[in-house]
Protein backbone atom coordinates (compact mmCIF):
# COMPACT_ATOMS: atom_id res chain seq x y z
CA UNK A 1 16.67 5.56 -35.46
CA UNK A 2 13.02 7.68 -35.86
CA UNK A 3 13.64 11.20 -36.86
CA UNK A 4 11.21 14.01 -35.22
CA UNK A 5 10.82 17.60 -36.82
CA UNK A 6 12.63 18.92 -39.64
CA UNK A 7 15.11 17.02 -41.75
CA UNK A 8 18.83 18.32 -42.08
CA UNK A 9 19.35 20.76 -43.91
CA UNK A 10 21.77 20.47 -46.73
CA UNK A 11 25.24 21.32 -46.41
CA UNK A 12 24.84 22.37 -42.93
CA UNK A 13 27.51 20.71 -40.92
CA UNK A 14 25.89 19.11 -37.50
CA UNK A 15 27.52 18.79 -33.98
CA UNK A 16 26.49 15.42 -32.33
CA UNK A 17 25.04 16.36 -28.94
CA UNK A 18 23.13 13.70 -27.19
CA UNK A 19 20.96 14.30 -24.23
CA UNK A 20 18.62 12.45 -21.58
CA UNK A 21 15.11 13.48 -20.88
CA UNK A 22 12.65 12.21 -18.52
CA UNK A 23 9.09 11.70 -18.24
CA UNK A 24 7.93 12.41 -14.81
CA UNK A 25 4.64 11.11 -13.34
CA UNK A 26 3.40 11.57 -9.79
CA UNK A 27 -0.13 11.74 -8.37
CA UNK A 28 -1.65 12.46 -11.97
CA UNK A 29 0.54 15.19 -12.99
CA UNK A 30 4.05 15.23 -14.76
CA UNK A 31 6.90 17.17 -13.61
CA UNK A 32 8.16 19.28 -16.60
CA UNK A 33 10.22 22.38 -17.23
CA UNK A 34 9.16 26.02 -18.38
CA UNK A 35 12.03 27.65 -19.88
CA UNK A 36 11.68 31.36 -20.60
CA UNK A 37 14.62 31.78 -23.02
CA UNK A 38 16.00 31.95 -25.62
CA UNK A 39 12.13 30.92 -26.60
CA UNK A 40 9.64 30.36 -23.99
CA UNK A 41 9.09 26.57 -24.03
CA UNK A 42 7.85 23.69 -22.19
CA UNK A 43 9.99 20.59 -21.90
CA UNK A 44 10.37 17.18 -20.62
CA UNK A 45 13.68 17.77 -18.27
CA UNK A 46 16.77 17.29 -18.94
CA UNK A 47 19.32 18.15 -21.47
CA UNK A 48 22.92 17.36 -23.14
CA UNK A 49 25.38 14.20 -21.90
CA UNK A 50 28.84 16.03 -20.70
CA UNK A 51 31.92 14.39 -21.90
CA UNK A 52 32.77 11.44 -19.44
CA UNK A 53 28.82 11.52 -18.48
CA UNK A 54 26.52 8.42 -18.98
CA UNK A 55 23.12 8.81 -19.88
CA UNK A 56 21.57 8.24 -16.24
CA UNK A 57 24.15 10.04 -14.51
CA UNK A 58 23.13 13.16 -16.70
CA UNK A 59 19.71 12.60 -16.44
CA UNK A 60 19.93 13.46 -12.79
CA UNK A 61 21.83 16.46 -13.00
CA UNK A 62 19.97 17.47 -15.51
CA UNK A 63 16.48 17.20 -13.49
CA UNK A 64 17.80 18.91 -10.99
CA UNK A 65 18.73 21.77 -12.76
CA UNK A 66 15.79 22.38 -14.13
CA UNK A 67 13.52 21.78 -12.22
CA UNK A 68 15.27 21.13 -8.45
CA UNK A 69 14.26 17.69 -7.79
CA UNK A 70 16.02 14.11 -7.40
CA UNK A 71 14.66 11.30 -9.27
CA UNK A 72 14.34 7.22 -8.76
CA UNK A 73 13.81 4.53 -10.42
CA UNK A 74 15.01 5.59 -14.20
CA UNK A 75 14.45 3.66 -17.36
CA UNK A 76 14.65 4.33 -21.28
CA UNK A 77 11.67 4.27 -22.71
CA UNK A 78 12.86 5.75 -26.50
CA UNK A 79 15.37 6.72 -28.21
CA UNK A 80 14.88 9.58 -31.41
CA UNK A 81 17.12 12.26 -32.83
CA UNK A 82 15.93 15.80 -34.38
CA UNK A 83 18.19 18.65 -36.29
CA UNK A 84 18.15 21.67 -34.24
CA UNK A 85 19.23 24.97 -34.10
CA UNK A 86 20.64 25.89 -30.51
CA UNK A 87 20.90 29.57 -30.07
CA UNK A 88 22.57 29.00 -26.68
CA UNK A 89 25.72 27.28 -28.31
CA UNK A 90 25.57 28.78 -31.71
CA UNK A 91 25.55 25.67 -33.32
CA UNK A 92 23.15 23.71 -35.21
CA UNK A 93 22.79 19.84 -33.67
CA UNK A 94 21.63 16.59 -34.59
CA UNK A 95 20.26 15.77 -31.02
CA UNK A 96 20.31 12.00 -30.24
CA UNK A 97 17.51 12.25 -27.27
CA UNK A 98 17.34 9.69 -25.02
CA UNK A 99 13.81 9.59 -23.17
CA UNK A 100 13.38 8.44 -19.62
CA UNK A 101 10.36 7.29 -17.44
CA UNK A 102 11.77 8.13 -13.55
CA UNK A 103 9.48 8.59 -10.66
CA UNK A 104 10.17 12.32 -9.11
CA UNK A 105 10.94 11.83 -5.56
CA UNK A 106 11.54 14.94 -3.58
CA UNK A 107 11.73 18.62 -4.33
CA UNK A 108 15.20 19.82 -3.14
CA UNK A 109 15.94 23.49 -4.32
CA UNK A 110 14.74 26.05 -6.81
CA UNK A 111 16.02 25.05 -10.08
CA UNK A 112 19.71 25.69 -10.36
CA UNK A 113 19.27 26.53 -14.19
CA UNK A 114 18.77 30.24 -15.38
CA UNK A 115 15.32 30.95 -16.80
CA UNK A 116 14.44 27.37 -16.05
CA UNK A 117 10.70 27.00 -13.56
CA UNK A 118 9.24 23.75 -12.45
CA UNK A 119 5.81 23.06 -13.47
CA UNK A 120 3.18 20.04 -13.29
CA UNK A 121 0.61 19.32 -16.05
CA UNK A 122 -1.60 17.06 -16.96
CA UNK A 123 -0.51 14.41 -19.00
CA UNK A 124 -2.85 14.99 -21.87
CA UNK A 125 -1.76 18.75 -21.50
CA UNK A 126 1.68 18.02 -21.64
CA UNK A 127 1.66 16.52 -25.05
CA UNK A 128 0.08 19.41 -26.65
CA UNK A 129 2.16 22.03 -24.78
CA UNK A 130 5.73 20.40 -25.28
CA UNK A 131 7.76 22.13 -27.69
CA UNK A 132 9.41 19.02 -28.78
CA UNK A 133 7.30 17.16 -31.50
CA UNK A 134 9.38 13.70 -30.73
CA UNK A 135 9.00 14.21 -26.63
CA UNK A 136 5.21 14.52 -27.32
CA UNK A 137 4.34 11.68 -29.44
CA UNK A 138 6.45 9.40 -26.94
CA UNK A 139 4.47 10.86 -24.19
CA UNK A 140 1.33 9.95 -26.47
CA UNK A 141 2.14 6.41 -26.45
CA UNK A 142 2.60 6.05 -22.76
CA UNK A 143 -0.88 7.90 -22.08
């Protein structure tokens, strides 16, 4: 499986934690998430796959959440990992991040998750904004 960003570090022990993102086109623009803290980022929604979760069903929650609108139409696209740091959990993770293409479909809330804004982009803006280095260069190849 590809590896994105920094390698492990040595003798660091790593929680497991993987996740499902989405890439989110409509008229031109991709849906994406601005999330103030812990660091103020921009992301491709989504985030981790709860115990007893599959993949899809988490990506949908997870969209939500962050952004407060249902999706259709969901298919991996990629699959990657990365060894993270997550302040929020105190732990440091090998993330196993399962990327998405989904069609946004309607806007039904606010975003449910603290800190956590909607926001559409360009595509070509997207990939140099994204925090993630292996979310952008799978966005790349789909531009």
């Amino acid at each position: 499986m590809r590896r994105y960003g920094k390698p492990p570090l040595p003798h660091t022990q790593y929680t497991t934690r993987p996740g499902a993102y989405a890439i989110l086109p409509r008229d031109g623009k991709l849906l994406l998430t601005f999330q103030a803290s812990p660091e103020p980022e921009v992301q491709l929604p989504g985030g981790g796959i709860d115990p007893g979760e599959g993949a899809v069903q988490a990506l949908h929650r997870e969209v939500w959440e962050e952004t407060g609108w249902t999706i259709a139409a969901p298919r991996r696209i990629a699959t990657y990992r990365r060894f993270v740091w997550m302040p929020d959990y105190d732990i440091f993770a090998e993330k196993i991040c399962h990327i998405f293409m989904a069609r946004p479909v309607m806007r039904l809330s606010d975003p449910a998750e603290p800190d956590h804004s909607a926001l559409w982009m360009a595509p070509d803006a997207a990939a140099e904004l994204l925090a993630s280095e292996g979310d952008a260069e799978i966005l790349r190849q789909f531009l």
